[in-house]
Structures are given as structure tokens and as C-alpha cells.
PDB file of N, CA and C in Angstrom:
ATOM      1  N   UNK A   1       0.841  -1.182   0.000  1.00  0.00           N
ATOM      2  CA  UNK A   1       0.000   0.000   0.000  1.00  0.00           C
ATOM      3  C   UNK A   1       0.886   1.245   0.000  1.00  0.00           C
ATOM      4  N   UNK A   2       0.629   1.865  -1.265  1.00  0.00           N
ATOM      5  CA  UNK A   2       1.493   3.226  -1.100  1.00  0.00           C
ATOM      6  C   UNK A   2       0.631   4.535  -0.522  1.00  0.00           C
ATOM      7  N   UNK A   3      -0.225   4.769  -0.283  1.00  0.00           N
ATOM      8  CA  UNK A   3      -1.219   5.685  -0.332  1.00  0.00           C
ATOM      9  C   UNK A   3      -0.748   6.577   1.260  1.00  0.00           C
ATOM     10  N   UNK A   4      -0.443   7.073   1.782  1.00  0.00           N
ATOM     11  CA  UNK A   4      -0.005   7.446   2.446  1.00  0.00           C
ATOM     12  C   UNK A   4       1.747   7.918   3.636  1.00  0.00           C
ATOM     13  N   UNK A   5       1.629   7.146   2.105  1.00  0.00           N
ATOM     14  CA  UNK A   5       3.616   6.717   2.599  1.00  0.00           C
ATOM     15  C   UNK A   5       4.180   8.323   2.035  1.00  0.00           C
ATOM     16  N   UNK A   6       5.761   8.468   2.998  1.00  0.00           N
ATOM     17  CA  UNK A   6       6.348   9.049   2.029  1.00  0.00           C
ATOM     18  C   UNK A   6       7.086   8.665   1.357  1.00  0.00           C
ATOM     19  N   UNK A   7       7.661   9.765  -0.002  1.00  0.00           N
ATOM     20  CA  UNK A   7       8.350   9.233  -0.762  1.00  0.00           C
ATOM     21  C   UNK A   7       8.910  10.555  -1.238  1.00  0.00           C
ATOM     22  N   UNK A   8      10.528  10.553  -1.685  1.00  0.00           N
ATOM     23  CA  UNK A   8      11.257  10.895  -2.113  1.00  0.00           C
ATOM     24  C   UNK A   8      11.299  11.419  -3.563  1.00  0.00           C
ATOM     25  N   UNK A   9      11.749  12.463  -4.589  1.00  0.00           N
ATOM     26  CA  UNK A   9      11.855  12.066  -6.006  1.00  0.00           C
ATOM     27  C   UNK A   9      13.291  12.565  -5.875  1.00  0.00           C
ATOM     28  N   UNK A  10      13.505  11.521  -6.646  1.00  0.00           N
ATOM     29  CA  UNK A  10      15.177  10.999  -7.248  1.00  0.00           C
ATOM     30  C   UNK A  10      15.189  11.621  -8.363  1.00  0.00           C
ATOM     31  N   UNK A  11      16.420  12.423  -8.129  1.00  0.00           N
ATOM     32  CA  UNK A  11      16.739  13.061  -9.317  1.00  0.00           C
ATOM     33  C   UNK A  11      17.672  12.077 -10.412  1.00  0.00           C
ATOM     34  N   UNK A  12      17.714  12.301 -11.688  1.00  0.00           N
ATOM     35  CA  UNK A  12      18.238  11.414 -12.753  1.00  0.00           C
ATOM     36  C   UNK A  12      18.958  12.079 -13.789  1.00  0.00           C
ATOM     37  N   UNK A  13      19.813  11.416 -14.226  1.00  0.00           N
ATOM     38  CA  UNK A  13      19.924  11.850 -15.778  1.00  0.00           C
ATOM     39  C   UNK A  13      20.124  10.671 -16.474  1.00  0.00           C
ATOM     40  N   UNK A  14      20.053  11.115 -17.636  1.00  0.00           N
ATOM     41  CA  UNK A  14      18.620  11.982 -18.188  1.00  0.00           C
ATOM     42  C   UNK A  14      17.500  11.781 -17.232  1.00  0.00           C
ATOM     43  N   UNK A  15      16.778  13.316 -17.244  1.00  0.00           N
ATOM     44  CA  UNK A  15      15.936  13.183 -16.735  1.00  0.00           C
ATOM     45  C   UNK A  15      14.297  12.233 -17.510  1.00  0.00           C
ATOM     46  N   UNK A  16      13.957  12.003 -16.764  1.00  0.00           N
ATOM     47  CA  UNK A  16      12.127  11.597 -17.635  1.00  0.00           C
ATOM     48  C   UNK A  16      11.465  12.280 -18.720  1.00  0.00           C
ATOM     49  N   UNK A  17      11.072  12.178 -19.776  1.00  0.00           N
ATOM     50  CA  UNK A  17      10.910  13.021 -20.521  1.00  0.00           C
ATOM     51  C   UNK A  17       9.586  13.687 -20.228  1.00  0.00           C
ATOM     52  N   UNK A  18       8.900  13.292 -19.543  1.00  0.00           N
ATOM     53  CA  UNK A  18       7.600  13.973 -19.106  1.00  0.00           C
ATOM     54  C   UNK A  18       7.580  15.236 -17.886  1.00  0.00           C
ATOM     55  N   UNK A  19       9.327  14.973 -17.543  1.00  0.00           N
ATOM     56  CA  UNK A  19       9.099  16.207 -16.371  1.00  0.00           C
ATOM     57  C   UNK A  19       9.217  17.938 -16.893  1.00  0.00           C
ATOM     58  N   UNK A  20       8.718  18.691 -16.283  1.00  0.00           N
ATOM     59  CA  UNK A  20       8.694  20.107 -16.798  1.00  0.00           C
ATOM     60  C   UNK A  20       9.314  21.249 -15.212  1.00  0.00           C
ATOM     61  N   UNK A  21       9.353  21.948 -15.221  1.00  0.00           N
ATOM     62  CA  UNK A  21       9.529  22.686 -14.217  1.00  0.00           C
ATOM     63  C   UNK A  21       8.784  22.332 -13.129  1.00  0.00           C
ATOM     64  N   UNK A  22       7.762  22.481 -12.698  1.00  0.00           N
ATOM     65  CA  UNK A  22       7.210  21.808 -11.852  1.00  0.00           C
ATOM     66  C   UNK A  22       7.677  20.650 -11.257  1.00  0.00           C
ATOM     67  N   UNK A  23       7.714  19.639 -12.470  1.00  0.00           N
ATOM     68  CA  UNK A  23       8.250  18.408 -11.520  1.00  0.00           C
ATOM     69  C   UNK A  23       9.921  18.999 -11.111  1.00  0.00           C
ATOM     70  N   UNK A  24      10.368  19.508 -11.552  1.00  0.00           N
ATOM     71  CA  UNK A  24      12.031  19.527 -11.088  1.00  0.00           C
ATOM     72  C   UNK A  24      11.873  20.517  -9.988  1.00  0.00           C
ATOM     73  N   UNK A  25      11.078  21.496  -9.343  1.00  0.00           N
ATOM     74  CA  UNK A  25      11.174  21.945  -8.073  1.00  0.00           C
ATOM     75  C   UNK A  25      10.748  21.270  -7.295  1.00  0.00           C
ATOM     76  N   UNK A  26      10.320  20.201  -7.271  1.00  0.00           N
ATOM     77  CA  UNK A  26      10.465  19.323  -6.126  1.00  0.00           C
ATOM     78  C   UNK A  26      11.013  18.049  -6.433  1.00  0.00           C
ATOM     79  N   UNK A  27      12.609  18.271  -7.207  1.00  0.00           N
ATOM     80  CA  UNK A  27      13.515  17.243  -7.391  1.00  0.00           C
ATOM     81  C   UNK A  27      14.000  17.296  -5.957  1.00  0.00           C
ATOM     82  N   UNK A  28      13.938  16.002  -5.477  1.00  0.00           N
ATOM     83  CA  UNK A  28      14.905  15.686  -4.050  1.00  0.00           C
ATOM     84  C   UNK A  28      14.260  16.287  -3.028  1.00  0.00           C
ATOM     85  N   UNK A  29      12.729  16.314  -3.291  1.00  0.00           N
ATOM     86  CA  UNK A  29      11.978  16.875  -1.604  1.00  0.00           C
ATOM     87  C   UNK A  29      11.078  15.541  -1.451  1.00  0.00           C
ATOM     88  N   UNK A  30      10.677  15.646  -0.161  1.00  0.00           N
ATOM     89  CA  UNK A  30       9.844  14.432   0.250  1.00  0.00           C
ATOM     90  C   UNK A  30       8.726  14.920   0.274  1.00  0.00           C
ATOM     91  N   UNK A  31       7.791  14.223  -0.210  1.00  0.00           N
ATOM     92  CA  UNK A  31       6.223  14.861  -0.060  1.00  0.00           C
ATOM     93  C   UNK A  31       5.485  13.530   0.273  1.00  0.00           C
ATOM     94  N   UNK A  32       3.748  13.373   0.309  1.00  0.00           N
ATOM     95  CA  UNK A  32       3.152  12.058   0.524  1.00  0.00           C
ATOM     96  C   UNK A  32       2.353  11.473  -0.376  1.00  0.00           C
ATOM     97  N   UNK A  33       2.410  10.278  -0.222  1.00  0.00           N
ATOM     98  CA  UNK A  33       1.182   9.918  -2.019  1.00  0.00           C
ATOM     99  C   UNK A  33      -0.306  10.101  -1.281  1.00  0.00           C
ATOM    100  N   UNK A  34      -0.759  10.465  -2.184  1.00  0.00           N
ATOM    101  CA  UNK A  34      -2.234  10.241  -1.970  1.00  0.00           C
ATOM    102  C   UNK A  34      -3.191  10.024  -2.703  1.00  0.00           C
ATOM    103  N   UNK A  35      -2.945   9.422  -3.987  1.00  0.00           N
ATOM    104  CA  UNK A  35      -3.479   8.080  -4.950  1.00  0.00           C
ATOM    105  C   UNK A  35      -2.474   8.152  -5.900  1.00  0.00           C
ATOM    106  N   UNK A  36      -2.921   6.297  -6.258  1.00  0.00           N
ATOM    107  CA  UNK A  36      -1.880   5.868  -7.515  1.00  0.00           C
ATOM    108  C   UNK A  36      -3.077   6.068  -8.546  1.00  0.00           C
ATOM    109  N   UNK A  37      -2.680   5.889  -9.933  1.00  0.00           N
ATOM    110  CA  UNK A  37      -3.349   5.936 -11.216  1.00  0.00           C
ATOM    111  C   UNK A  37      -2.730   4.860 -11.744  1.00  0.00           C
ATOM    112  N   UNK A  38      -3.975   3.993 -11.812  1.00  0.00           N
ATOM    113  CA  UNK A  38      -3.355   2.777 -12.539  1.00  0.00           C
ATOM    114  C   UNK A  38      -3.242   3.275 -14.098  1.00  0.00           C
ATOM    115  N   UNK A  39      -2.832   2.751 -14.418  1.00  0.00           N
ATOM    116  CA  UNK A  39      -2.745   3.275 -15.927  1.00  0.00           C
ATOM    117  C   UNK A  39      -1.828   1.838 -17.277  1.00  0.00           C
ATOM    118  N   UNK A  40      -1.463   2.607 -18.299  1.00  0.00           N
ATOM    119  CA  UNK A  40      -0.750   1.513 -18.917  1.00  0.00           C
ATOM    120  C   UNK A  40       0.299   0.450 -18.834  1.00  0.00           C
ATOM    121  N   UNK A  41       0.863   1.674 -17.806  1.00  0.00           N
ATOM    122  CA  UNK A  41       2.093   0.858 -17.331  1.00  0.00           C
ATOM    123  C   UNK A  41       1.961   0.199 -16.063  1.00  0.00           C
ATOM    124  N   UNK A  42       1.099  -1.162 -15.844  1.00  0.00           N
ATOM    125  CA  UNK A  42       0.855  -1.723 -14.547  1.00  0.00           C
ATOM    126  C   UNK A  42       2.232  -1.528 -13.802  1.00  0.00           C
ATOM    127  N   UNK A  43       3.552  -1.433 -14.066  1.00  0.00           N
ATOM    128  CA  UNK A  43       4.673  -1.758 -12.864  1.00  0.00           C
ATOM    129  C   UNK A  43       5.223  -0.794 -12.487  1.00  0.00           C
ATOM    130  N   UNK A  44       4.647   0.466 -13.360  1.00  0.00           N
ATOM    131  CA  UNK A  44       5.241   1.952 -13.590  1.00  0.00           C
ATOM    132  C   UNK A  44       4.000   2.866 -12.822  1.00  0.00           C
ATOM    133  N   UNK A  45       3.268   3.002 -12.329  1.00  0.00           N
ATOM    134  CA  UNK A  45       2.034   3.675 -12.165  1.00  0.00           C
ATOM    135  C   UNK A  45       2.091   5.223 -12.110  1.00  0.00           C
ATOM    136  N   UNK A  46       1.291   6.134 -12.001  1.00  0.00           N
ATOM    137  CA  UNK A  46       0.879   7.486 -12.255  1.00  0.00           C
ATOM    138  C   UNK A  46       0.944   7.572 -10.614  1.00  0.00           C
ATOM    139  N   UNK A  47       1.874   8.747  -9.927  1.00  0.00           N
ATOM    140  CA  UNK A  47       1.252   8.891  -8.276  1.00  0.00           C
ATOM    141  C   UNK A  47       1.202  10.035  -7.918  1.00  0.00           C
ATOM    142  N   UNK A  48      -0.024  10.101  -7.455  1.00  0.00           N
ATOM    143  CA  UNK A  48      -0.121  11.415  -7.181  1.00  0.00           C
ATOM    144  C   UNK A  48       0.645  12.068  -5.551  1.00  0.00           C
ATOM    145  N   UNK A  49       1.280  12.777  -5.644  1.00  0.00           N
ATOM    146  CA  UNK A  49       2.315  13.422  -4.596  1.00  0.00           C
ATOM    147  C   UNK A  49       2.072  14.819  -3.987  1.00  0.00           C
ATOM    148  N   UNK A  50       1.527  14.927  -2.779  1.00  0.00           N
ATOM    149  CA  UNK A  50       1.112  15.672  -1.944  1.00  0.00           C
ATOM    150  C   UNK A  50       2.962  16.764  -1.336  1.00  0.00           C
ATOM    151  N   UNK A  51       3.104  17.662  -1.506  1.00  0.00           N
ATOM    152  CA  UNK A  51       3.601  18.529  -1.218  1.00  0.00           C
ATOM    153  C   UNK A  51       3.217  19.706  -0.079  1.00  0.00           C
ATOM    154  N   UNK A  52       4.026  20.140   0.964  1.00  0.00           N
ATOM    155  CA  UNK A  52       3.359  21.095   1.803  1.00  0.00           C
ATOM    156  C   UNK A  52       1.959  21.204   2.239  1.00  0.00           C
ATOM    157  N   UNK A  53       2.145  19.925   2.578  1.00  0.00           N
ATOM    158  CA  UNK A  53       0.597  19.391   3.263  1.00  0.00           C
ATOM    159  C   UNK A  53      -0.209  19.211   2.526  1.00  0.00           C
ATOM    160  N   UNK A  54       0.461  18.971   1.379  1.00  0.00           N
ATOM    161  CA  UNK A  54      -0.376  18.653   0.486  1.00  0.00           C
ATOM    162  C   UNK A  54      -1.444  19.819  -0.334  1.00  0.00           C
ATOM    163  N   UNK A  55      -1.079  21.141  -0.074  1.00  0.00           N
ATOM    164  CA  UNK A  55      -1.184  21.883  -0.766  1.00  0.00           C
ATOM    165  C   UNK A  55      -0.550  21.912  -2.541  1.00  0.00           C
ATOM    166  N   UNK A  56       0.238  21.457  -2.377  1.00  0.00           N
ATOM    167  CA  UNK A  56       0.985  21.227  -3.740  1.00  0.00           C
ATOM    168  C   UNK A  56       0.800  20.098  -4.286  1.00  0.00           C
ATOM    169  N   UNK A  57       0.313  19.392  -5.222  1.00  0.00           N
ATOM    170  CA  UNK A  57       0.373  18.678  -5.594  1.00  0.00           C
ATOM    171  C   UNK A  57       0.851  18.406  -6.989  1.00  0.00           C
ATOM    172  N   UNK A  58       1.843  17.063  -7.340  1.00  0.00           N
ATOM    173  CA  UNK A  58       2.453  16.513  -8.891  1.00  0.00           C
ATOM    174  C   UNK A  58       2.101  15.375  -8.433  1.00  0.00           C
ATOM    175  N   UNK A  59       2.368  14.612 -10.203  1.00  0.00           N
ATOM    176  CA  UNK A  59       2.252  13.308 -10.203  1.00  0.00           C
ATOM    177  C   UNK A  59       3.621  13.299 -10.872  1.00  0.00           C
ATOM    178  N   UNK A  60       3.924  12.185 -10.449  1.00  0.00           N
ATOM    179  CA  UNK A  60       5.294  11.183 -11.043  1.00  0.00           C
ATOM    180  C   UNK A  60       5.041   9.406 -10.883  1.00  0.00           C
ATOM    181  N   UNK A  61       5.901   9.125 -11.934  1.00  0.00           N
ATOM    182  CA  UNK A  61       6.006   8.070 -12.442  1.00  0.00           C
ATOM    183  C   UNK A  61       6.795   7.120 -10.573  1.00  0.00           C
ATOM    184  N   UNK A  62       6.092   6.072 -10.434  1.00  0.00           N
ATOM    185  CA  UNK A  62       6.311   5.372  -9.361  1.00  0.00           C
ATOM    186  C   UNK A  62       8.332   5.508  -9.118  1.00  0.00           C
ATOM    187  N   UNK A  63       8.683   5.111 -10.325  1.00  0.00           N
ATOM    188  CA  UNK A  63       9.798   4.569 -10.841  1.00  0.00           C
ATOM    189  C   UNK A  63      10.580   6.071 -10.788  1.00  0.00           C
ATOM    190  N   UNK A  64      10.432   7.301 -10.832  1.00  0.00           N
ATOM    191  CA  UNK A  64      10.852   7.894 -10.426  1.00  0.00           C
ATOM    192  C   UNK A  64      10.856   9.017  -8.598  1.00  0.00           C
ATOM    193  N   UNK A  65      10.722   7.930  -7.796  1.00  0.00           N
ATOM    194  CA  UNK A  65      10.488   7.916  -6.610  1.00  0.00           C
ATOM    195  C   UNK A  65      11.052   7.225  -5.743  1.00  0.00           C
ATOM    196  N   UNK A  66      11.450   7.709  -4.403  1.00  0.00           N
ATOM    197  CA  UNK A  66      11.923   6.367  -3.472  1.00  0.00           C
ATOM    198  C   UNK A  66      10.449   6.580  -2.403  1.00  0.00           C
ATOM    199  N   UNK A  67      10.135   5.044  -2.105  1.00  0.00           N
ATOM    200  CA  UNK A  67       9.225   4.690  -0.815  1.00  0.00           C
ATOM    201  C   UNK A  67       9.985   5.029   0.454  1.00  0.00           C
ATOM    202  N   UNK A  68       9.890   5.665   1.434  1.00  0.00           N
ATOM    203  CA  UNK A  68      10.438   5.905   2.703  1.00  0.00           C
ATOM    204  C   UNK A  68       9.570   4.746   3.353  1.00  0.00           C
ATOM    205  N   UNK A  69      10.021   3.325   3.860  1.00  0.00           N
ATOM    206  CA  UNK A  69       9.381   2.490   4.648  1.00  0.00           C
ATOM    207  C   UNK A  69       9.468   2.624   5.886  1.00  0.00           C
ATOM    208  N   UNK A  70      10.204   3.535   6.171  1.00  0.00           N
ATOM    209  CA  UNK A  70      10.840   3.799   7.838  1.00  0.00           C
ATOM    210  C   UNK A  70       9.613   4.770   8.403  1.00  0.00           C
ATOM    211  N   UNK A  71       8.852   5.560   7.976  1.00  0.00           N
ATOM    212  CA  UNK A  71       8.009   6.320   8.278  1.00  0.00           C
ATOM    213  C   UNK A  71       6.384   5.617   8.220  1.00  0.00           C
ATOM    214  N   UNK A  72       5.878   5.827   9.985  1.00  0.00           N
ATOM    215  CA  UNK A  72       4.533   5.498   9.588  1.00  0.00           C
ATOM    216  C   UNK A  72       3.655   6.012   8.441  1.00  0.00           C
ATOM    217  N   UNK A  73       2.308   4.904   7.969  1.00  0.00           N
ATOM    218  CA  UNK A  73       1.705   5.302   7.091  1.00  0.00           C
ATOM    219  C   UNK A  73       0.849   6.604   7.897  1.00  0.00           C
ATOM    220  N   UNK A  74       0.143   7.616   7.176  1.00  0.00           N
ATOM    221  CA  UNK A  74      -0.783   8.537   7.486  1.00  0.00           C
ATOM    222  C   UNK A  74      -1.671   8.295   6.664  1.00  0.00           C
ATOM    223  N   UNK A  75      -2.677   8.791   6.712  1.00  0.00           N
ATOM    224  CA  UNK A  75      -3.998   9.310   5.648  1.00  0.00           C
ATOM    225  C   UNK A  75      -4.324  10.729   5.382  1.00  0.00           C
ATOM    226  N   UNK A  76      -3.842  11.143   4.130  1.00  0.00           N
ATOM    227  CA  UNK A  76      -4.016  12.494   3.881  1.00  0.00           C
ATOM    228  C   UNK A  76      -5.220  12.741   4.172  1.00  0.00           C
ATOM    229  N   UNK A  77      -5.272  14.429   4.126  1.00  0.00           N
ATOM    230  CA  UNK A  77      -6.876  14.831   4.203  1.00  0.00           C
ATOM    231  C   UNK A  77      -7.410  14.529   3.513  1.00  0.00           C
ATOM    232  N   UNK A  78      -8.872  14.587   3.410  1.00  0.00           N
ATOM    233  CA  UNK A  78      -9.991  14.230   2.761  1.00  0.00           C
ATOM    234  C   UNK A  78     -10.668  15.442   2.356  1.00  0.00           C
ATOM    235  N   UNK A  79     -10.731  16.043   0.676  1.00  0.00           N
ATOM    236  CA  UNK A  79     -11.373  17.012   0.862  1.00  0.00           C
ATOM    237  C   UNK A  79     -13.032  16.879  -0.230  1.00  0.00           C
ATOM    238  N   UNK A  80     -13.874  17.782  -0.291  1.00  0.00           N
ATOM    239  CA  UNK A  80     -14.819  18.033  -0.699  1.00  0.00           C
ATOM    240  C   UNK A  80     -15.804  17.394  -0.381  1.00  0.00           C
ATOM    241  N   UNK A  81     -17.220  17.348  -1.132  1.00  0.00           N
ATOM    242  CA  UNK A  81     -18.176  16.821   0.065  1.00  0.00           C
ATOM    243  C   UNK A  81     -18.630  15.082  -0.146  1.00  0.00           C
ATOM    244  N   UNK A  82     -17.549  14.703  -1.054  1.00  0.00           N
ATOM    245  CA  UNK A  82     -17.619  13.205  -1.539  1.00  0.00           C
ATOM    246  C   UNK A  82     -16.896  12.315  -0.565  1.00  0.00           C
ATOM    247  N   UNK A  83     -15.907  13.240   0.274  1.00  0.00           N
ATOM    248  CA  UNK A  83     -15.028  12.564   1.438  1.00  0.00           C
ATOM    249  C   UNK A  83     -13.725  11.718   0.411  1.00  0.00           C
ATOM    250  N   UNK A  84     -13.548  12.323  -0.530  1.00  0.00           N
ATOM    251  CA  UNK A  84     -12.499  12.398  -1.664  1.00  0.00           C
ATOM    252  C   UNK A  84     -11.735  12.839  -1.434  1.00  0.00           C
ATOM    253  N   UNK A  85     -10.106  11.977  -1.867  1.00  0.00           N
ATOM    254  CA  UNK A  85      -8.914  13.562  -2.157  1.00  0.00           C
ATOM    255  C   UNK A  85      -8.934  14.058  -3.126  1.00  0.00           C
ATOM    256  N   UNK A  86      -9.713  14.015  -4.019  1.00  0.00           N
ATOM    257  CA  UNK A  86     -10.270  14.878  -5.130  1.00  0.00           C
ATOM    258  C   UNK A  86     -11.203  16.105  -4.625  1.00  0.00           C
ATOM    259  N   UNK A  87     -10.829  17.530  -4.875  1.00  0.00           N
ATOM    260  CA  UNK A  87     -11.430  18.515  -4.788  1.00  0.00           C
ATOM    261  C   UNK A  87     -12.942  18.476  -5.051  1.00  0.00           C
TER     262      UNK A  87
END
């Protein structure tokens, strides 16, 4: 279960070709997931990454991320009136 973990983004080179400014200001900060997107790439997934409490939010590629296992899980907030982390 990643959904509350933190996680790291690892910086690379080459970088990913999908990253833009955004993703590179929070190269090498820790933020928290708070959903995966399954998507095409079952082993690669879409995650969505909570920043400054999760005020900020990116997605990155699983694979460009480290899992921090040393840190308890949390449950981000819950917002809007669906009890969603979707706005």
C-alpha cells in the first residue's frame, strides 16, 4: 500500500521526458502519495504526490520515486463533500 507513505523524487539523468519545471522543483523533496493511477504501465504507475501538506500537488512516475518504509503510514486529508482527495 502506497497511499499514504512518504516518498522521495530521485533526481536522474537523463531526466524523464515527461518532467517540466514543476516536476524539477520538487527534485529531491519528500512529499506524501495520496493516490496511484493505474494506468498503462501496470509496474510503472501514475502517483499522485502531496507537497506542503499537500497543498501542492504533482504526479510522477512510481519509478521515479523512493518509498520511505521507515516512516509510519498517514492518511491524507480528505477534501470536498464526496469525502475524496479529489477537490
Amino acid at each position: 500500500m502506497l497511499v499514504g507513505r512518504c516518498v522521495t523524487v530521485h533526481p536522474r539523468e537523463p531526466e524523464p521526458s515527461y518532467f517540466t519545471e514543476v516536476h524539477r522543483v520538487w527534485s529531491s523533496k519528500t512529499g506524501r502519495v495520496h493516490a496511484v493511477v493505474i494506468s498503462g504501465e501496470r509496474d510503472n504507475p501514475l502517483v499522485k504526490v502531496g507537497f506542503e501538506g499537500g497543498t501542492q500537488i504533482v504526479f510522477y512516475r512510481l519509478r521515479d520515486l523512493t518509498v520511505d518504509v521507515e516512516v509510519e503510514v498517514a492518511n491524507p486529508p480528505k477534501h470536498g463533500v464526496r469525502g475524496s482527495h479529489l477537490p
